[in-house]
Protein backbone atom coordinates (compact mmCIF):
# COMPACT_ATOMS: atom_id res chain seq x y z
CA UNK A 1 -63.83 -149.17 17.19
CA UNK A 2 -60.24 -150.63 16.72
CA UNK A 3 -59.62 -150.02 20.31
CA UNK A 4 -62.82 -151.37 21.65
CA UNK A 5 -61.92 -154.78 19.72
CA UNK A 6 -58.92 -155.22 20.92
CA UNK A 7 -60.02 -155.25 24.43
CA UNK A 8 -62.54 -157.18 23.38
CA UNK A 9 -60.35 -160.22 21.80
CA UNK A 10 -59.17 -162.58 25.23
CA UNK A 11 -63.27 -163.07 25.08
CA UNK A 12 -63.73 -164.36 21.76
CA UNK A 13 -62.19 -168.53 21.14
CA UNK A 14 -58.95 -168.48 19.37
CA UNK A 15 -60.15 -168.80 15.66
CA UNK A 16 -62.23 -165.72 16.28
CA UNK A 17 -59.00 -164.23 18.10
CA UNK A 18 -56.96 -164.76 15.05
CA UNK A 19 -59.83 -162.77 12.87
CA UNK A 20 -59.60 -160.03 15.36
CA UNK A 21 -55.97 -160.16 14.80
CA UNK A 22 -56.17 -160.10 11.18
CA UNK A 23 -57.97 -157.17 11.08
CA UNK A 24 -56.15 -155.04 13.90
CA UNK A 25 -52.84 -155.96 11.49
CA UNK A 26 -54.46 -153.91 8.42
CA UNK A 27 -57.88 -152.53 9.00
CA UNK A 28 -57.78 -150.96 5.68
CA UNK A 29 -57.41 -154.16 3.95
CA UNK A 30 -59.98 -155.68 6.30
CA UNK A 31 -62.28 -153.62 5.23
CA UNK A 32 -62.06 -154.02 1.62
CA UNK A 33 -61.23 -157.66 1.03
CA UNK A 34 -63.86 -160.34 0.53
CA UNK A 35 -64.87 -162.84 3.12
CA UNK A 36 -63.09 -165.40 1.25
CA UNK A 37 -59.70 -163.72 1.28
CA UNK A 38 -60.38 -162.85 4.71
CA UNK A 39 -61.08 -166.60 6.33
CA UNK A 40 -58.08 -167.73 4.56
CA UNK A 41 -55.25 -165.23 5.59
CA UNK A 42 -56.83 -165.82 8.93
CA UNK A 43 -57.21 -169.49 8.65
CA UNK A 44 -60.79 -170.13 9.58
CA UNK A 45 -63.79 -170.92 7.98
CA UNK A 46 -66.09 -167.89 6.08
CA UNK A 47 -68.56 -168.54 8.94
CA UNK A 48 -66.19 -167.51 11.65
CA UNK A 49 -65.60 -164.33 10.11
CA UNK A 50 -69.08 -163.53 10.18
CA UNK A 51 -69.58 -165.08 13.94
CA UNK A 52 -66.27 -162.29 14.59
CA UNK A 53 -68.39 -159.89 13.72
CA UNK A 54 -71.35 -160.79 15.39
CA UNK A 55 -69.03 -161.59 18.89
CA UNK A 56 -67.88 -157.71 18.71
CA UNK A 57 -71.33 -156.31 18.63
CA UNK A 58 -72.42 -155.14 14.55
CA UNK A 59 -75.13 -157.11 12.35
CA UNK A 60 -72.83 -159.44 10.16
CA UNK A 61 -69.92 -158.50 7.99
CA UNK A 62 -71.63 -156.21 5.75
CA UNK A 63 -72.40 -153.90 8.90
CA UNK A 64 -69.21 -154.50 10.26
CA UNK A 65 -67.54 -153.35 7.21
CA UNK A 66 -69.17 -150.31 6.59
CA UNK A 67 -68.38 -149.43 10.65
CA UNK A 68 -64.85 -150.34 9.82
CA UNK A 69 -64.49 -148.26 6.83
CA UNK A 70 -66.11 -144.96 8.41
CA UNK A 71 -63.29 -146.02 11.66
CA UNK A 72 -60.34 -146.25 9.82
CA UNK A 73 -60.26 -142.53 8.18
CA UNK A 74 -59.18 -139.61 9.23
CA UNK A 75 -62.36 -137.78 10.24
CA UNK A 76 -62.84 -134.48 9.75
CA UNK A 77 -60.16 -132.45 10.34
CA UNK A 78 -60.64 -130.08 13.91
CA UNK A 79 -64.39 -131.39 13.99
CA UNK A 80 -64.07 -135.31 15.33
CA UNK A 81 -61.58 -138.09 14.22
CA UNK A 82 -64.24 -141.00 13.63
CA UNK A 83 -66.79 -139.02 11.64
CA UNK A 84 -67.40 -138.56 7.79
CA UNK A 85 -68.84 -135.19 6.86
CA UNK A 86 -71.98 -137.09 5.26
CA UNK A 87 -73.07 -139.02 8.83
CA UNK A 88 -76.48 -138.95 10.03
CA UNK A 89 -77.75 -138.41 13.91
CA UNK A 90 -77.73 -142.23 13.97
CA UNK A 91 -74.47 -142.81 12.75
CA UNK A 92 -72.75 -139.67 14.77
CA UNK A 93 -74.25 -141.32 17.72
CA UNK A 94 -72.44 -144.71 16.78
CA UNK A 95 -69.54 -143.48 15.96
CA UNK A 96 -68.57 -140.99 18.68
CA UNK A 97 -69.69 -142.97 21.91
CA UNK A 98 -68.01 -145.97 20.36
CA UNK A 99 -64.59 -143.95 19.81
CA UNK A 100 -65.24 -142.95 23.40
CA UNK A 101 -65.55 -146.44 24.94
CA UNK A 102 -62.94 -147.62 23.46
CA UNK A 103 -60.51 -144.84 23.93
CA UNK A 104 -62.22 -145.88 27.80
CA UNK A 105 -61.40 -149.60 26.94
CA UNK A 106 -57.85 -149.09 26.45
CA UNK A 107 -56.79 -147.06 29.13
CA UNK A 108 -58.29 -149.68 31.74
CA UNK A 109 -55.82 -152.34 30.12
CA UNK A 110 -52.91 -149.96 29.47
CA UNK A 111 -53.05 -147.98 32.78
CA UNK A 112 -50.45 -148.57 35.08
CA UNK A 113 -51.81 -149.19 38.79
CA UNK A 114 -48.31 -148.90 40.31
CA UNK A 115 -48.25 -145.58 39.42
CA UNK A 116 -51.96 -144.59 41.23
CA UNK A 117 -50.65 -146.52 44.01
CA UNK A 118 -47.57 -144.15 44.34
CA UNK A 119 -50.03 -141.19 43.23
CA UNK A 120 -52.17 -142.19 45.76
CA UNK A 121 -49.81 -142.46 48.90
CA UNK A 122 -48.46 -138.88 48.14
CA UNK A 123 -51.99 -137.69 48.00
CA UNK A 124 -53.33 -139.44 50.87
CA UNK A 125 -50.08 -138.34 53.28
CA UNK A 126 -50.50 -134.41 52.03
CA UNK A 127 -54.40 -134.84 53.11
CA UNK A 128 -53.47 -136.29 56.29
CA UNK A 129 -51.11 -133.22 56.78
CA UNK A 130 -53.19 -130.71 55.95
CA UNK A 131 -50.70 -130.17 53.32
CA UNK A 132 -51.56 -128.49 50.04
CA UNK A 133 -53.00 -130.22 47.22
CA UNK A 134 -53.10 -127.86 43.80
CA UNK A 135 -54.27 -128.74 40.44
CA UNK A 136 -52.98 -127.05 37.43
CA UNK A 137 -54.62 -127.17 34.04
CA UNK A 138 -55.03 -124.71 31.24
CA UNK A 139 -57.80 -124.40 28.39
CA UNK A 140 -59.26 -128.05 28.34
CA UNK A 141 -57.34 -129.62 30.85
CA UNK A 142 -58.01 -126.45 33.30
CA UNK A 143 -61.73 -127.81 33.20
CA UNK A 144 -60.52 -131.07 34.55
CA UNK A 145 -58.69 -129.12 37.44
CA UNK A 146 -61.56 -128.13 37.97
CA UNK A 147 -63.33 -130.84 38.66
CA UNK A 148 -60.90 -132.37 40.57
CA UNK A 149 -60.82 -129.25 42.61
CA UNK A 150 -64.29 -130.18 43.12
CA UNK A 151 -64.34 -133.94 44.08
CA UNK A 152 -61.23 -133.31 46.51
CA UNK A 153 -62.82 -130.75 48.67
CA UNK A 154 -66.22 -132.25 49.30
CA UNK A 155 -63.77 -134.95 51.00
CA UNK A 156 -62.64 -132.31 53.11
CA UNK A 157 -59.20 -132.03 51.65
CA UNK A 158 -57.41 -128.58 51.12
CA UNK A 159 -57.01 -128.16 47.11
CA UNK A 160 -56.77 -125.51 44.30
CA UNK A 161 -57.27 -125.69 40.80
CA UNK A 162 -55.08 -122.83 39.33
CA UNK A 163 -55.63 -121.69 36.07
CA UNK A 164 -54.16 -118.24 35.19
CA UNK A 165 -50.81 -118.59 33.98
CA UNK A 166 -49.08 -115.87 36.30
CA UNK A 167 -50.97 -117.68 39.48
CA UNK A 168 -49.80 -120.92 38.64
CA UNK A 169 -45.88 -119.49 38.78
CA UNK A 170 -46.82 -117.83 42.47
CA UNK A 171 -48.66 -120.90 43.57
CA UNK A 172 -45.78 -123.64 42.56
CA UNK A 173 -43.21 -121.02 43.85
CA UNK A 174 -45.25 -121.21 47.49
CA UNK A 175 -45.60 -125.05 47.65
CA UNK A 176 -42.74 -126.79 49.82
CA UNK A 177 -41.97 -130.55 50.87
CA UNK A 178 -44.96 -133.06 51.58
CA UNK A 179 -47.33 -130.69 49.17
CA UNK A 180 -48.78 -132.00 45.96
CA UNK A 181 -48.77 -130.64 42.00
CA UNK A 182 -51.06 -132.40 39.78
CA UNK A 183 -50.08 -130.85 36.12
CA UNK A 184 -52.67 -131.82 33.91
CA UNK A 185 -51.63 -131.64 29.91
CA UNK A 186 -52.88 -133.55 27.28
CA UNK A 187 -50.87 -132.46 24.64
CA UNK A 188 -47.91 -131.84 26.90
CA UNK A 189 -46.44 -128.95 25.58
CA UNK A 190 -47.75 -126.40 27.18
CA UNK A 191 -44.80 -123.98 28.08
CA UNK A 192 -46.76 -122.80 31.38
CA UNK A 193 -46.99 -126.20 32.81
CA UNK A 194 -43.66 -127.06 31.87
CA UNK A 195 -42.46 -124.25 33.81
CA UNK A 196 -44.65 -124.46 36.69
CA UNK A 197 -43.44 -128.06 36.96
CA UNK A 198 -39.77 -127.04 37.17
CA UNK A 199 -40.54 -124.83 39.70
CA UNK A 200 -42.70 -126.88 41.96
CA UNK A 201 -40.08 -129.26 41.68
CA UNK A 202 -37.28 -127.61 43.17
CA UNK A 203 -39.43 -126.58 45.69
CA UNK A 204 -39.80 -130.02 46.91
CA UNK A 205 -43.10 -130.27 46.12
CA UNK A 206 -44.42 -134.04 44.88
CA UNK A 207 -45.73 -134.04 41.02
CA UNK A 208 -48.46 -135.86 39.95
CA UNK A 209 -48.16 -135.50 35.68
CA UNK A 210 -51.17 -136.81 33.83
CA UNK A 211 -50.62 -136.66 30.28
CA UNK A 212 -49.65 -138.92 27.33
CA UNK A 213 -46.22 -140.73 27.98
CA UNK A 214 -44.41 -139.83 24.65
CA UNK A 215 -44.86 -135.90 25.63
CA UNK A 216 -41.93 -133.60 26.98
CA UNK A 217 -44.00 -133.19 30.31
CA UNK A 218 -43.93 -137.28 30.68
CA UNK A 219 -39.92 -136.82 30.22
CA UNK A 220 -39.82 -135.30 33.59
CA UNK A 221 -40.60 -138.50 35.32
CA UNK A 222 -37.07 -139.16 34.60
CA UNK A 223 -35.54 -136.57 36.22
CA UNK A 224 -34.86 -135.55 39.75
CA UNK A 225 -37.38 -135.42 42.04
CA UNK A 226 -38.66 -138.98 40.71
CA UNK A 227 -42.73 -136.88 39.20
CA UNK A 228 -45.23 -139.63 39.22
CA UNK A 229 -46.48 -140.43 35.72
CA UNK A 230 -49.76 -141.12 35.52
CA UNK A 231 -49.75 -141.99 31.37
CA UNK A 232 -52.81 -141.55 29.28
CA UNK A 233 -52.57 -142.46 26.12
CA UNK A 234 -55.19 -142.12 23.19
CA UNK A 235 -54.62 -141.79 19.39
CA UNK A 236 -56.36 -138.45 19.29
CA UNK A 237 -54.22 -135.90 17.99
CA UNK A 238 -54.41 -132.68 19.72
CA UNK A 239 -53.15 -130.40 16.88
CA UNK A 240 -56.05 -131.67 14.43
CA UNK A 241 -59.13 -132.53 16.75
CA UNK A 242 -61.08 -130.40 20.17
CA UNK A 243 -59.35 -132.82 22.80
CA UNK A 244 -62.65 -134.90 23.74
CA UNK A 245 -61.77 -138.40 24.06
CA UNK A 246 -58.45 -137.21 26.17
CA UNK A 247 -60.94 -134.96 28.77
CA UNK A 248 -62.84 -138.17 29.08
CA UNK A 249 -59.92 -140.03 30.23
CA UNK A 250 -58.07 -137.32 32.36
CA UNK A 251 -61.70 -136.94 34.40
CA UNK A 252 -62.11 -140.61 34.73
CA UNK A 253 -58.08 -140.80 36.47
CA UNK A 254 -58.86 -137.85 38.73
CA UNK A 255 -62.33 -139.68 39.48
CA UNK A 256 -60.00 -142.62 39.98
CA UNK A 257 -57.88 -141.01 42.94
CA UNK A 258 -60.58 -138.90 44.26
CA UNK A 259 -62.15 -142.46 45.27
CA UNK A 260 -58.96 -144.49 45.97
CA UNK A 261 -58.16 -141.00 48.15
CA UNK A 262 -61.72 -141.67 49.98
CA UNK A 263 -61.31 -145.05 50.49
CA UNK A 264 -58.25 -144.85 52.24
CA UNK A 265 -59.45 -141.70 54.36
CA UNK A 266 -62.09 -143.89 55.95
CA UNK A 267 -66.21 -143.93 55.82
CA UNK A 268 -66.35 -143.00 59.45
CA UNK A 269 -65.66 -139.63 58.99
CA UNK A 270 -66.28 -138.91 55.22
CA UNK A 271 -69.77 -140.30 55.15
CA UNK A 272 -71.35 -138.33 57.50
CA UNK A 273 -69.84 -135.71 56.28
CA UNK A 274 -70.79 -136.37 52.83
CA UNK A 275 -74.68 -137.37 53.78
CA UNK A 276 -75.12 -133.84 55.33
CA UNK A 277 -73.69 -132.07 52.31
CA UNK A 278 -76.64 -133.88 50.12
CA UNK A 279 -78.73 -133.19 52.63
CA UNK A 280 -78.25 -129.48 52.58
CA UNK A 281 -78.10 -129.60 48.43
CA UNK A 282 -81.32 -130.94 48.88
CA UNK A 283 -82.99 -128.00 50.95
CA UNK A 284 -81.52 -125.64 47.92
CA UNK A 285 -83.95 -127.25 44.87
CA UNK A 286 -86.87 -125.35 44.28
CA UNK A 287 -88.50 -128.91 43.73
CA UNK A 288 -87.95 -132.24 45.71
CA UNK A 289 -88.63 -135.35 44.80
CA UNK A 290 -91.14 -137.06 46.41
């Protein structure tokens, strides 16, 4: 919710903006202080505050309020961060999709596109090359090597997603100059990765690191080799909660490059290539539409 808001603010006119403000400085209090307290630490009028709320989506303050309250806790612990034990379908519904969007919110305005540039040239010259591509993932993250697997070779590009832990040491130890390692870690600890990063590093091989930036994986981008650090940052913390809201983001970066990657491969080729693979899908279903 806090997250979604604070994307939301260059939207809302500056005495709004300086509500919004107000409350990303101390949600807590926010949440607890009357409307009077809260137009005048924010200099505005009462009305504004309740026009705030009403700008960012919820009823009036009172709904706004009780949102706020349920947003700023701790959750429950290894179930979901924004939830109370006591929620009902309705407000489980609420309150997950909108820790999702804005989790989604804040990594369009924090990503770095320098970085998916860079990403995107190494990809795009291995593809041209015929060079090899390889994903590397384990637990949640190896589902989103996975998938990437997935979008990258209907394009007609050679790549892997490697999951077993003694695999991923013979397949970075096998990967030379002009190939590409996407390590994919969201808490970035993972011993495995770290080691299969070392390795496909000093054999030459370009590394793609998605993960948060405050992570020992992230630190690599520092070192030799010059990794490319594609940062994803979310306040969901791994040790306490199933990664969800970091999934989310790591599939929507790979769906990122999979369609910069096609974009710069050309429609000529991909297109076709892409219509007949539908095409054939299609002959597999039992039932087709009409």
């Amino acid at each position: 919710m806090l997250e979604r808001i604070r994307a939301s603010l260059p939207a809302l006119s500056p005495a709004e903006q300086r509500v919004g403000q107000l409350l990303l400085e101390d949600a807590r209090a926010f949440a607890e202080q009357p409307v009077a307290v809260l137009a005048e630490r924010a200099r505005v009028s009462k009305p504004t505050v309740v026009r705030f709320c009403r700008s960012v989506g919820y009823g009036g303050l009172a709904d706004f309020k009780r949102k706020l309250a349920g947003s700023v806790n701790e959750g429950v612990p290894f179930v979901h961060r924004a939830v109370d034990a006591g929620d009902k379908p309705g407000e489980l519904l609420v309150k997950v999709v909108d820790n999702a969007v804005g989790a989604l919110l804040a990594f369009r305005n924090q990503a770095a596109p320098q970085a998916f540039e860079r990403a995107l040239d190494a990809l795009e010259a291995a593809a041209r090359a015929q060079r090899r591509i390889e994903f590397y993932g384990v637990g949640n993250s190896g589902i989103v090597a996975q998938d990437a697997q997935h979008k990258f070779f209907r394009l007609g590009v050679t790549a892997a997603a490697v999951l077993d832990s003694h695999v991923q040491v013979m397949s970075a130890t096998m990967l030379q100059g002009g190939d590409v390692a996407v390590i994919i870690s969201n808490s970035g600890r993972s011993r495995d990765l770290l080691d299969v990063a070392d390795i496909a590093r000093r054999r030459g091989a370009t590394l793609v690191l998605l993960t948060a930036s405050a992570t020992p994986l992230a630190q690599l981008a520092g070192n030799g080799g010059h990794p490319i650090l594609l940062a994803v940052d979310h306040p969901e913390d791994a040790d306490r909660y199933s990664p969800m809201v970091s999934r989310l983001l790591h599939l929507l970066a790979i769906d990122v490059l999979t369609t910069g990657l096609a974009l710069r491969l050309g429609s000529e080729t991909l297109q076709p290539m892409l219509q007949e693979i539908k095409k054939n899908l299609r002959n597999r279903r039992y039932v087709n539409a009409p």
